[in-house]
N, C-alpha and C. Protein backbone atom coordinates (compact mmCIF):
# COMPACT_ATOMS: atom_id res chain seq x y z
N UNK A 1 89.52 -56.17 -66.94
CA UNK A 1 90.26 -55.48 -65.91
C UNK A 1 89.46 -54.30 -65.37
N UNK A 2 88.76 -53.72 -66.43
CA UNK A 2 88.00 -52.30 -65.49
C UNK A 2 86.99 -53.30 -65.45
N UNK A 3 86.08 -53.97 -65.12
CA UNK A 3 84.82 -54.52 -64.33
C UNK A 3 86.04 -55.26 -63.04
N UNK A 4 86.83 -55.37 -62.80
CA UNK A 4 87.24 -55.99 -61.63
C UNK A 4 87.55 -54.51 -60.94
N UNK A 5 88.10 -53.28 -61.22
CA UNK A 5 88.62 -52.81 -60.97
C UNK A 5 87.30 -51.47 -60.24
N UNK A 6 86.20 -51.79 -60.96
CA UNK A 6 85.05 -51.28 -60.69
C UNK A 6 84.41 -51.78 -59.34
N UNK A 7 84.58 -53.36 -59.56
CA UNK A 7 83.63 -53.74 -59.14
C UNK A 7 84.72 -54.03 -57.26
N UNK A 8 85.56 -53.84 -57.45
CA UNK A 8 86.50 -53.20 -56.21
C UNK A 8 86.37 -51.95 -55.59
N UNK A 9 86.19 -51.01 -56.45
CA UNK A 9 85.78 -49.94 -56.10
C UNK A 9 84.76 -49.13 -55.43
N UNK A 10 83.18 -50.35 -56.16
CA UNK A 10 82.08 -50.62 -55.18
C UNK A 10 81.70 -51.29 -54.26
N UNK A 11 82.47 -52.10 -53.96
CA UNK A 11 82.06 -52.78 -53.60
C UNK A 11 82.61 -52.57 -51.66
N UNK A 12 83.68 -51.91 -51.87
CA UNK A 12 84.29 -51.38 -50.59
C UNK A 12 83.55 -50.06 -49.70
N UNK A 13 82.73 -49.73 -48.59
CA UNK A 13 81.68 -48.90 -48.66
C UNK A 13 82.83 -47.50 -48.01
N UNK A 14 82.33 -46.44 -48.92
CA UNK A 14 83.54 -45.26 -48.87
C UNK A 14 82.99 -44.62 -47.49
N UNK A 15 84.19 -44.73 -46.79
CA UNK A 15 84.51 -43.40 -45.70
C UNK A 15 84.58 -41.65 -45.78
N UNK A 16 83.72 -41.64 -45.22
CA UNK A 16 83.84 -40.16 -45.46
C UNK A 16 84.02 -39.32 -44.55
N UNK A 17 85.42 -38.61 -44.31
CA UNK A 17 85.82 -38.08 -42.98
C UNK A 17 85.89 -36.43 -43.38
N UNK A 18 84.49 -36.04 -42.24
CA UNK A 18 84.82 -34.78 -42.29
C UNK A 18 85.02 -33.72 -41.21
N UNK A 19 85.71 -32.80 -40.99
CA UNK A 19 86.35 -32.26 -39.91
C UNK A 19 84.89 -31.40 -39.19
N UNK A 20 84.67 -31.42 -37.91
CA UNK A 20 83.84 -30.72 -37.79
C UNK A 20 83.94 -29.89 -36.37
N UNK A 21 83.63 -28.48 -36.92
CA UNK A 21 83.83 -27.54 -36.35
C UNK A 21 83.54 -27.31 -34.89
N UNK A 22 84.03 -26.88 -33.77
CA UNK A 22 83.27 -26.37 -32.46
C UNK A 22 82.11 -26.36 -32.53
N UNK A 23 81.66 -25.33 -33.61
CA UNK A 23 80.63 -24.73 -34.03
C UNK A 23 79.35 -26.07 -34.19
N UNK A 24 79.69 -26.83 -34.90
CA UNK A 24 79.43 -28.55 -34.99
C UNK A 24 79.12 -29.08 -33.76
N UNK A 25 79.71 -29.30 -33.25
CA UNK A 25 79.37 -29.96 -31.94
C UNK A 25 78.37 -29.25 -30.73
N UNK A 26 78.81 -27.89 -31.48
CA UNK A 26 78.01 -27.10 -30.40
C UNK A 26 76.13 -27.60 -30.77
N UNK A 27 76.23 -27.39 -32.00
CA UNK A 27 74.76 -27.47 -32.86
C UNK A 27 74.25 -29.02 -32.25
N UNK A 28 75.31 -30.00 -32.68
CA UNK A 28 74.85 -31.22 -32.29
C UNK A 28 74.90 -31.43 -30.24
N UNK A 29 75.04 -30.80 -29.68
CA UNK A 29 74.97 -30.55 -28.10
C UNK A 29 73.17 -30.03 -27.79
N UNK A 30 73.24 -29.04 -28.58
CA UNK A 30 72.01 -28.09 -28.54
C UNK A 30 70.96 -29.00 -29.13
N UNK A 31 70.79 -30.16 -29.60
CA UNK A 31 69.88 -31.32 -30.40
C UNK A 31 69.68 -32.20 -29.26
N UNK A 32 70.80 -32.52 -28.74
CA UNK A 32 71.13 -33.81 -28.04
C UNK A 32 70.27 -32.82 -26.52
N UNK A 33 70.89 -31.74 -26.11
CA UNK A 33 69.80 -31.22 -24.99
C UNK A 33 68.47 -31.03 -24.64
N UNK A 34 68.01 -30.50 -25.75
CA UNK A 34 66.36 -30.39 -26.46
C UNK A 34 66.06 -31.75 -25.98
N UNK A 35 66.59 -32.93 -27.19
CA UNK A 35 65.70 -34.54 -26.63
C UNK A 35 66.47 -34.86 -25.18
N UNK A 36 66.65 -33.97 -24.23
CA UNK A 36 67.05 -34.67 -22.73
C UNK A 36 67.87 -35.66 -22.52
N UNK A 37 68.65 -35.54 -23.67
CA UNK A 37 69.76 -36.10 -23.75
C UNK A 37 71.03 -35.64 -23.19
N UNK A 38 71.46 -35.01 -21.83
CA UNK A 38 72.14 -34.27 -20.94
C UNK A 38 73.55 -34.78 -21.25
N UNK A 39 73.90 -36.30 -21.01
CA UNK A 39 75.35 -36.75 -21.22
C UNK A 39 75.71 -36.57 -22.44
N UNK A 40 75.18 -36.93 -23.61
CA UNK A 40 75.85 -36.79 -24.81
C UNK A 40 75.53 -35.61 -24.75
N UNK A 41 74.90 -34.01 -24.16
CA UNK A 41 74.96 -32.98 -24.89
C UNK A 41 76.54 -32.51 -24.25
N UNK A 42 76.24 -33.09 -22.51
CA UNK A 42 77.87 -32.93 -22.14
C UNK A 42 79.37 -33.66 -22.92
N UNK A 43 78.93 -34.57 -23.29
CA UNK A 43 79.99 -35.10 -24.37
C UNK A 43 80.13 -34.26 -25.72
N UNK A 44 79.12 -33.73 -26.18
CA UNK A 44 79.86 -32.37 -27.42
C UNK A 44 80.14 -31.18 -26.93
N UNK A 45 79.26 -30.70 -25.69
CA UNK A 45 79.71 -29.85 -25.69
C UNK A 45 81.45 -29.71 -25.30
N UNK A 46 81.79 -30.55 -24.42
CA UNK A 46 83.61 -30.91 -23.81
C UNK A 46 84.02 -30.52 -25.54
N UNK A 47 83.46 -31.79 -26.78
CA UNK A 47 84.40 -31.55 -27.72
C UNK A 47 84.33 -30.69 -28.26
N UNK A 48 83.19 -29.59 -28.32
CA UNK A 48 83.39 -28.09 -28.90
C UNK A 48 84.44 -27.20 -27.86
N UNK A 49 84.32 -27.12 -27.04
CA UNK A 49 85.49 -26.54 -25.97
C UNK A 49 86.71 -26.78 -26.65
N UNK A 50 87.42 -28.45 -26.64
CA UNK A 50 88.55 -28.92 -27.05
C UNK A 50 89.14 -28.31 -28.48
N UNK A 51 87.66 -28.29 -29.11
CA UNK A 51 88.45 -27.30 -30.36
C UNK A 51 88.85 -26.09 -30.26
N UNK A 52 87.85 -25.14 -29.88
CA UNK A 52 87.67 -23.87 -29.40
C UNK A 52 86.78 -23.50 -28.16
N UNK A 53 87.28 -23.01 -27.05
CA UNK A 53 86.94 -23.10 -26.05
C UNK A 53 86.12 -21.36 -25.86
N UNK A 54 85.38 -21.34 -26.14
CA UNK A 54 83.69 -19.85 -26.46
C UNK A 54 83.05 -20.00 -25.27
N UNK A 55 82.48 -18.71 -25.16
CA UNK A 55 81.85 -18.66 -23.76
C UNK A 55 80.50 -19.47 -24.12
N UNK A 56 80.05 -19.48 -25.65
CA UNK A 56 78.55 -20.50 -25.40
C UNK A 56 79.06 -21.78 -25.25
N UNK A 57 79.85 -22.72 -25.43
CA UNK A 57 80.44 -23.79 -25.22
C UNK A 57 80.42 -24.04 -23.69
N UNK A 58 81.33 -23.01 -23.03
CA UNK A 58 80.97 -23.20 -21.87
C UNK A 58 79.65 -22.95 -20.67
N UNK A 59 79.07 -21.86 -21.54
CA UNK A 59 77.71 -21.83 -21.06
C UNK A 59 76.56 -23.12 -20.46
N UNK A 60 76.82 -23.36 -22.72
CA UNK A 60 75.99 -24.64 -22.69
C UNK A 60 76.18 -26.32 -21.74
N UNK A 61 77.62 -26.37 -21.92
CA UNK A 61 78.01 -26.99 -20.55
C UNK A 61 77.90 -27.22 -19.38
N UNK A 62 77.52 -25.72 -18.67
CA UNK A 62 77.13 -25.64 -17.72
C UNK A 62 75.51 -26.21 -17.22
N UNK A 63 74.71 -25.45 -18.24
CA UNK A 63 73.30 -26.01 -18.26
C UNK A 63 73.27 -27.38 -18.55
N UNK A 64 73.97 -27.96 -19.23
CA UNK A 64 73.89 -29.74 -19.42
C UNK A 64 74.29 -30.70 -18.21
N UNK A 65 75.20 -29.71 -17.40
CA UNK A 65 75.69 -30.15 -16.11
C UNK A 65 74.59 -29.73 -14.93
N UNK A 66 73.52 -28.63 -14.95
CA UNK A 66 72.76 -28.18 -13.94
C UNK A 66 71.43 -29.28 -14.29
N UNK A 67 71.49 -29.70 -15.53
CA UNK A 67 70.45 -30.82 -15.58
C UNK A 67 70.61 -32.15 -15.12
N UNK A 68 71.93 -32.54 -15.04
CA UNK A 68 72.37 -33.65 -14.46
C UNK A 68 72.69 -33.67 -12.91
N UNK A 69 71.90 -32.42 -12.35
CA UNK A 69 71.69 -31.94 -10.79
C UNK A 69 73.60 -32.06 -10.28
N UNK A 70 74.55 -31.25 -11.63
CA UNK A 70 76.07 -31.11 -10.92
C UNK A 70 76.20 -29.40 -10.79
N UNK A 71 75.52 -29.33 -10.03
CA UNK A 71 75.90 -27.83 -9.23
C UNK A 71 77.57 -27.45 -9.22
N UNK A 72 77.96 -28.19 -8.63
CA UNK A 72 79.23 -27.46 -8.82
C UNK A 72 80.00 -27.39 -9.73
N UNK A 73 79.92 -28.36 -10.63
CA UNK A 73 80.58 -28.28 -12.22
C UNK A 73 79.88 -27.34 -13.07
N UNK A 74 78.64 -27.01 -12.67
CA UNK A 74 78.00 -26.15 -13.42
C UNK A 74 78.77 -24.69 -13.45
N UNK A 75 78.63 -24.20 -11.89
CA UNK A 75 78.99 -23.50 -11.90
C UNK A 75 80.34 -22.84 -12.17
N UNK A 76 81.67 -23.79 -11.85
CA UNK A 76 82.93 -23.68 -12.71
C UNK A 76 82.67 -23.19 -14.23
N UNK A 77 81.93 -23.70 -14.78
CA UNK A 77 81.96 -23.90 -16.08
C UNK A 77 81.30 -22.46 -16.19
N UNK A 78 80.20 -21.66 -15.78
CA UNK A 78 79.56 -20.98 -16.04
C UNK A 78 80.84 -19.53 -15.57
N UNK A 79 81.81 -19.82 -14.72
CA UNK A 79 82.57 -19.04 -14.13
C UNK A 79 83.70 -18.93 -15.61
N UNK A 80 84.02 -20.01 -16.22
CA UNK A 80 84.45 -20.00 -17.47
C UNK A 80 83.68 -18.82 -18.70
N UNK A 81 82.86 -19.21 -18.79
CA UNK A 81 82.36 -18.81 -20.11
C UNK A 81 82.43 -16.99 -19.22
N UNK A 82 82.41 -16.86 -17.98
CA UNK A 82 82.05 -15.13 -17.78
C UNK A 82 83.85 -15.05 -17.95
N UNK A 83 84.56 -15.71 -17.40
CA UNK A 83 85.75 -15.26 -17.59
C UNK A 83 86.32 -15.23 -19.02
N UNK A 84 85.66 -16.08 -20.11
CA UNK A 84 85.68 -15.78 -21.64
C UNK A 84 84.91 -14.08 -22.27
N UNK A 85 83.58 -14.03 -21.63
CA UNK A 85 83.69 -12.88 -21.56
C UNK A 85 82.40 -12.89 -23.38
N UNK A 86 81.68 -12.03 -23.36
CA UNK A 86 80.68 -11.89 -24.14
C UNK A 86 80.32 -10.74 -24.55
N UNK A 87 80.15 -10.52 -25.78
CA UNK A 87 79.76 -8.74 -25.99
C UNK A 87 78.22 -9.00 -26.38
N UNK A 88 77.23 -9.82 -25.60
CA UNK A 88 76.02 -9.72 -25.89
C UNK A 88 75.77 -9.74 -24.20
N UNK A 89 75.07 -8.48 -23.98
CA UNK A 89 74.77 -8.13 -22.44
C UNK A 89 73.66 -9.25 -21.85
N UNK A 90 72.55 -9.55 -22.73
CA UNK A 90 71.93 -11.16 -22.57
C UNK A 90 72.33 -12.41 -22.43
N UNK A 91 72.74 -12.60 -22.91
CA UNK A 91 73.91 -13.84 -22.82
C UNK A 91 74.88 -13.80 -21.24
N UNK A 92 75.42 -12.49 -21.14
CA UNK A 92 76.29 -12.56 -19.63
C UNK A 92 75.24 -12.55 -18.29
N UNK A 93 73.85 -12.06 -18.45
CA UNK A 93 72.51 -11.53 -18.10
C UNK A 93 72.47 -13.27 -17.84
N UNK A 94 72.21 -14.24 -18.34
CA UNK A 94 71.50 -15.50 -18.02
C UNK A 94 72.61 -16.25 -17.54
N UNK A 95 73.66 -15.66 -18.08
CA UNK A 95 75.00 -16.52 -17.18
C UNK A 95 74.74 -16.34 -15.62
N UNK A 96 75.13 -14.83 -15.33
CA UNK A 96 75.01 -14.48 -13.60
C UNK A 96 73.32 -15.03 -13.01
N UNK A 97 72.31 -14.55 -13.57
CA UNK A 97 71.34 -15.80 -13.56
C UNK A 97 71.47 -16.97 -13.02
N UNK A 98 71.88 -17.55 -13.75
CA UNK A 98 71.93 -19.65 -13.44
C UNK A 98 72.79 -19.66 -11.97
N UNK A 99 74.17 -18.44 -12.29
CA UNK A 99 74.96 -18.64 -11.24
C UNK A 99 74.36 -18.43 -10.00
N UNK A 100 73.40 -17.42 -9.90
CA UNK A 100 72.75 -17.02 -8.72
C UNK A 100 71.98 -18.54 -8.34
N UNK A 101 71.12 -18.98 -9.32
CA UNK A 101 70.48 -20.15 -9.07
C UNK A 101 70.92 -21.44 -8.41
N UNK A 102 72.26 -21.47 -8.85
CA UNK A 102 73.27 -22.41 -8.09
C UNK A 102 73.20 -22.07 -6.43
N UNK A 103 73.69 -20.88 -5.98
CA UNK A 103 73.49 -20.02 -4.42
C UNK A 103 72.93 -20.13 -4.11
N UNK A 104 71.79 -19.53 -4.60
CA UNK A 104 70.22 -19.82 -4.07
C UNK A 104 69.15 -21.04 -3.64
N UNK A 105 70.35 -22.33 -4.52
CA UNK A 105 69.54 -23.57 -4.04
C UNK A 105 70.59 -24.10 -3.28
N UNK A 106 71.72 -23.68 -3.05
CA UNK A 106 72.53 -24.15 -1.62
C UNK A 106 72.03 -23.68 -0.49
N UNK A 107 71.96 -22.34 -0.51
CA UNK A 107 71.16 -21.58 0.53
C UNK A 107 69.70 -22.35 1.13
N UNK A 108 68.98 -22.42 0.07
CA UNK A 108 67.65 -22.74 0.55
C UNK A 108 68.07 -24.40 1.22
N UNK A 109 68.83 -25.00 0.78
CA UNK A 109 68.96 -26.55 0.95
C UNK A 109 69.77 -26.22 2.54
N UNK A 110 70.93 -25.48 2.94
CA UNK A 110 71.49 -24.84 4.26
C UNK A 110 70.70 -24.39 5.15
N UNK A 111 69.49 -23.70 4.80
CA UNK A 111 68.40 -23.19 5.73
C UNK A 111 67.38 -24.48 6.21
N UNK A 112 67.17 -25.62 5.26
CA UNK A 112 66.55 -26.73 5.82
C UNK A 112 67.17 -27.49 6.84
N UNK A 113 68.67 -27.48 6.24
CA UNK A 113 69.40 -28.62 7.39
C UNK A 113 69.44 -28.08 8.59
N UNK A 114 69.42 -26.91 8.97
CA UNK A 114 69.67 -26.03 10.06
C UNK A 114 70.92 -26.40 10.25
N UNK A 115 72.33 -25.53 10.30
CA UNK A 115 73.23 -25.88 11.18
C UNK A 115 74.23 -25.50 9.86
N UNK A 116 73.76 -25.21 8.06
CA UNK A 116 74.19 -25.27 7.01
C UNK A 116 74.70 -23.79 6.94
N UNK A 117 75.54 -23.14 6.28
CA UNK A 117 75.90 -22.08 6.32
C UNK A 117 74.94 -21.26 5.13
N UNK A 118 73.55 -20.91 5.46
CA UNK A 118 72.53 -20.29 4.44
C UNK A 118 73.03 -19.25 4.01
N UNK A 119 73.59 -18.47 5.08
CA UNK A 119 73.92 -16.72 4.66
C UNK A 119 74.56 -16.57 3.75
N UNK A 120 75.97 -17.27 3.68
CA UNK A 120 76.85 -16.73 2.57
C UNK A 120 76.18 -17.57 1.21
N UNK A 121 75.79 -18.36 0.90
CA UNK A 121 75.32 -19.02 -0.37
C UNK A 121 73.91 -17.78 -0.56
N UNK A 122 73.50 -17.35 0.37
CA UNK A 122 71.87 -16.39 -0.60
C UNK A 122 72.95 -15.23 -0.63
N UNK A 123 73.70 -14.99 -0.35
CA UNK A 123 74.50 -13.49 -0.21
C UNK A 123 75.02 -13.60 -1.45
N UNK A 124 75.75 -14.70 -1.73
CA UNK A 124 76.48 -15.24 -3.26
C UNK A 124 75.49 -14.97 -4.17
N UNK A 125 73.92 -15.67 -4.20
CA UNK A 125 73.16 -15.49 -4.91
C UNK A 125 72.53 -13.46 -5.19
N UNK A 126 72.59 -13.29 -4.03
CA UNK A 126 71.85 -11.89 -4.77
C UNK A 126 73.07 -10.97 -5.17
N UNK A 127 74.19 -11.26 -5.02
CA UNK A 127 75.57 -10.54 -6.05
C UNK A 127 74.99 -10.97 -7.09
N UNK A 128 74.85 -12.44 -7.30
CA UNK A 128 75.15 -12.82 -8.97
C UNK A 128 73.77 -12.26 -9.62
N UNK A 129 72.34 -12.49 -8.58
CA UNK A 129 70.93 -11.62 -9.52
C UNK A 129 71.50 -10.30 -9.90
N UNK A 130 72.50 -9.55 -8.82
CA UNK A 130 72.25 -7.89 -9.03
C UNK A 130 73.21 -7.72 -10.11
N UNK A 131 74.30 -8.82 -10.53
CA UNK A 131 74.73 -9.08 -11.76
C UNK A 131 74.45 -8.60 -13.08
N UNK A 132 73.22 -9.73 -12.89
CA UNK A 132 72.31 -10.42 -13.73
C UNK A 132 71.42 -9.10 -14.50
N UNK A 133 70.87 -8.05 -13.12
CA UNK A 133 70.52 -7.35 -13.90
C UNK A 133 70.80 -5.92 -13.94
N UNK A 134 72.55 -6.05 -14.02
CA UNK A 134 73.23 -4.71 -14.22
C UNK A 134 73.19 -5.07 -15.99
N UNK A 135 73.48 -5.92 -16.35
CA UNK A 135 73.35 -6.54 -17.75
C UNK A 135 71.74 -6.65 -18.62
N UNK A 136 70.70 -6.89 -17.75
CA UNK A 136 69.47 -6.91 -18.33
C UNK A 136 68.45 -6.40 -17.39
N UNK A 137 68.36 -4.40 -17.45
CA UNK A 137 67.30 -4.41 -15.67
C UNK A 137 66.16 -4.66 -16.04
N UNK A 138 65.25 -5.04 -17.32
CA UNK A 138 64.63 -5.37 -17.85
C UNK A 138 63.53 -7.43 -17.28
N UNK A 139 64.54 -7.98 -16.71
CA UNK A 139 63.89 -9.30 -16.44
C UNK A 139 63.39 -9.45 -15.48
N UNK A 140 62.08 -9.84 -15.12
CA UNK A 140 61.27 -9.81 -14.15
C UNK A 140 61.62 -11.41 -13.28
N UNK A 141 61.88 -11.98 -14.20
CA UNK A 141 62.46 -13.70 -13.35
C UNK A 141 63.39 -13.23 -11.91
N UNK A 142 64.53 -12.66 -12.88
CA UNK A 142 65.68 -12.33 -12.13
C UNK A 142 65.69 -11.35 -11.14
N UNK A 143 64.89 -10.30 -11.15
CA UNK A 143 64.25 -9.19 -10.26
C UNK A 143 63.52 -10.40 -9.12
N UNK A 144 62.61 -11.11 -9.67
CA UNK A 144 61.67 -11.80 -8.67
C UNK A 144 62.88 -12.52 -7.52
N UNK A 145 63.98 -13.38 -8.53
CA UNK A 145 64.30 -13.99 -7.75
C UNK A 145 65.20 -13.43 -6.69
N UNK A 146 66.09 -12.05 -7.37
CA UNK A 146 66.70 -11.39 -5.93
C UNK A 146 66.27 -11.00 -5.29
N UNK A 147 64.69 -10.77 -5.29
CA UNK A 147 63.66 -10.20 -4.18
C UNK A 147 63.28 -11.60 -2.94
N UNK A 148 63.62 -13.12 -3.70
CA UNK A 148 63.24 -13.96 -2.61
C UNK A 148 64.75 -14.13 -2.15
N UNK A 149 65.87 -14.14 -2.87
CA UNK A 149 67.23 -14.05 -2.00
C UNK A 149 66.93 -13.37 -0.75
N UNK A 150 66.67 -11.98 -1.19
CA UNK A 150 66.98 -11.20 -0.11
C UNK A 150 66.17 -11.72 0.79
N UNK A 151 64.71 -11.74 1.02
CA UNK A 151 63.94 -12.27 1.94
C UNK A 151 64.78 -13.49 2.85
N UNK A 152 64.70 -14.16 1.93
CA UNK A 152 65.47 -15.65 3.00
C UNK A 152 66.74 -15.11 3.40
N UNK A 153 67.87 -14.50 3.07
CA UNK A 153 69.04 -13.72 3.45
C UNK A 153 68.33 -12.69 4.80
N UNK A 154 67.42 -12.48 4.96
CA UNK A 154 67.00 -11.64 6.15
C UNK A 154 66.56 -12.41 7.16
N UNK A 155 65.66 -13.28 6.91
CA UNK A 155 64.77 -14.17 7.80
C UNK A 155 66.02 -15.03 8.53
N UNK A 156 67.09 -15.80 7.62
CA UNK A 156 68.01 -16.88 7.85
C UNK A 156 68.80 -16.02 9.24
N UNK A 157 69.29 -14.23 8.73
CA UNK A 157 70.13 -13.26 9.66
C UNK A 157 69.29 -13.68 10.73
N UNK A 158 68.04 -13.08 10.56
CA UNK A 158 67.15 -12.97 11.62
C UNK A 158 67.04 -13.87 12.50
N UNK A 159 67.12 -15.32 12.29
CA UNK A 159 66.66 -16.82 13.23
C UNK A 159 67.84 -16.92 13.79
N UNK A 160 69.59 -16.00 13.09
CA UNK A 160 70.78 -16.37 13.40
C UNK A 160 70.94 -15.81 14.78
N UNK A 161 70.58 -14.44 14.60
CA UNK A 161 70.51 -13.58 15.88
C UNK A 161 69.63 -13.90 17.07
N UNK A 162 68.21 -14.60 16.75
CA UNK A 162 67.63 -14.45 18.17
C UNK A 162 67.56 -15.76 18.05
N UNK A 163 69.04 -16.93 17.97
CA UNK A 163 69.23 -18.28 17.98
C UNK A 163 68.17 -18.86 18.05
N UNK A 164 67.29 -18.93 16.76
CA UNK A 164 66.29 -19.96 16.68
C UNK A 164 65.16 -19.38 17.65
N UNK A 165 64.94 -18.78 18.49
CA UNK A 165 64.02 -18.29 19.18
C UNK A 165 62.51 -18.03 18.90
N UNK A 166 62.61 -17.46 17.69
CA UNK A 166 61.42 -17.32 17.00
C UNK A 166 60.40 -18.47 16.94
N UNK A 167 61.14 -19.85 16.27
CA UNK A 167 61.12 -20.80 16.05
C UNK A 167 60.24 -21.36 17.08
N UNK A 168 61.39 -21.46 17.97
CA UNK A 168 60.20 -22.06 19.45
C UNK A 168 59.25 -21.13 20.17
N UNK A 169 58.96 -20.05 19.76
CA UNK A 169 58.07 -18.94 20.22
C UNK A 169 56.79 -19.33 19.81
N UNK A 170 57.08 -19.85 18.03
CA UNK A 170 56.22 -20.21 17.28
C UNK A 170 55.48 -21.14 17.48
N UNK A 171 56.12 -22.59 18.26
CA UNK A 171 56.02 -23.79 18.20
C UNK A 171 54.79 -23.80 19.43
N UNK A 172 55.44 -22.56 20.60
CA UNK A 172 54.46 -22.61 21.74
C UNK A 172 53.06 -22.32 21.70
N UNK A 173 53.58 -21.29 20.80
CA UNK A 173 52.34 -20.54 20.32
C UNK A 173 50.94 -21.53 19.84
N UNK A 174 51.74 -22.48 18.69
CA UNK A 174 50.72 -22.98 18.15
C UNK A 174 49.98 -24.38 18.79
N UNK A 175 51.12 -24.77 20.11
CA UNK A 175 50.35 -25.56 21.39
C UNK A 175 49.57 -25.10 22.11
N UNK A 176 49.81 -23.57 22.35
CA UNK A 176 48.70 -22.98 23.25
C UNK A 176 47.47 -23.08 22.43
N UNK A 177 47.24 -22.69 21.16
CA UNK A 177 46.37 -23.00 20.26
C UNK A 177 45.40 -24.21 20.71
N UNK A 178 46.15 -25.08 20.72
CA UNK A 178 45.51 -26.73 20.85
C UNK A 178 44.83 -26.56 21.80
């Protein structure tokens, strides 16, 4: 009876269920991102949220979503984790960051199409740099990049006001050339 009762016992392969934390999923998100693994890092990160919903949860979310070129989910998400709110001034510092980055590549993508509304997306962007570095005045990325906001936020005013003018001033210019 105990060799049947054994050999039942081994012979069945044991389950082992163990609960795992936000914290868990977050770790296994942050693995799965590293190897460019974007969907499954977006699939733990959702289930670290579902447990406990942390501003790095939603952070990390966001960046798993800006790799999968979803700008606008990114940025929801990144609008999350600031509205969760962080007592590490770095951490809120790379949030307004990314967010600016979001602006800044609508903007630049609005200024190609001509006809796109550039102004308010670089205007969005250099709030979120000057954000960025009311929290860290220390980063030269983020300095650099509200220094090219502003530029294209001037040039974009500028082509708005003398309707494209420049443009074809330019164009003549460089026929007279020929």
């Amino acid at each position: 009876m105990r060799k049947i009762l054994l050999l039942l016992v081994f012979s069945f392969p044991f389950v082992v269920v163990t609960a795992q934390s936000a914290r868990d999923f977050i770790r296994m998100g942050n693995k799965a991102y590293r190897d460019g693994q974007y969907d499954k890092a977006e699939t733990l990160y959702l289930k670290s949220i579902a447990k406990d919903p942390t501003f790095e949860g939603y952070y990390n979310l966001g960046n798993a979503y800006v790799m999968q070129e979803k700008d606008s989910t990114a940025f929801e998400n990144y609008k999350k984790a600031d509205s969760i709110g962080t007592n590490d001034p770095m951490r809120k510092a790379r949030n307004f960051h990314n967010m600016g980055n979001i602006w800044y590549a609508q903007g630049v993508g609005a200024m190609r199409q001509q006809g796109g509304n550039a102004t308010a997306a670089l205007q969005r962007a250099v709030d979120f740099y000057k954000s960025s570095l009311r929290c860290n005045p220390d980063d030269n990325e983020t300095r650099y990049n509200l220094a090219m906001a502003q530029y294209l936020l001037k040039k974009n005013q500028d082509q708005q006001q003398n309707g494209g003018n420049d443009d074809k001033k330019q164009d003549q210019q460089d026929k007279d050339k020929q």
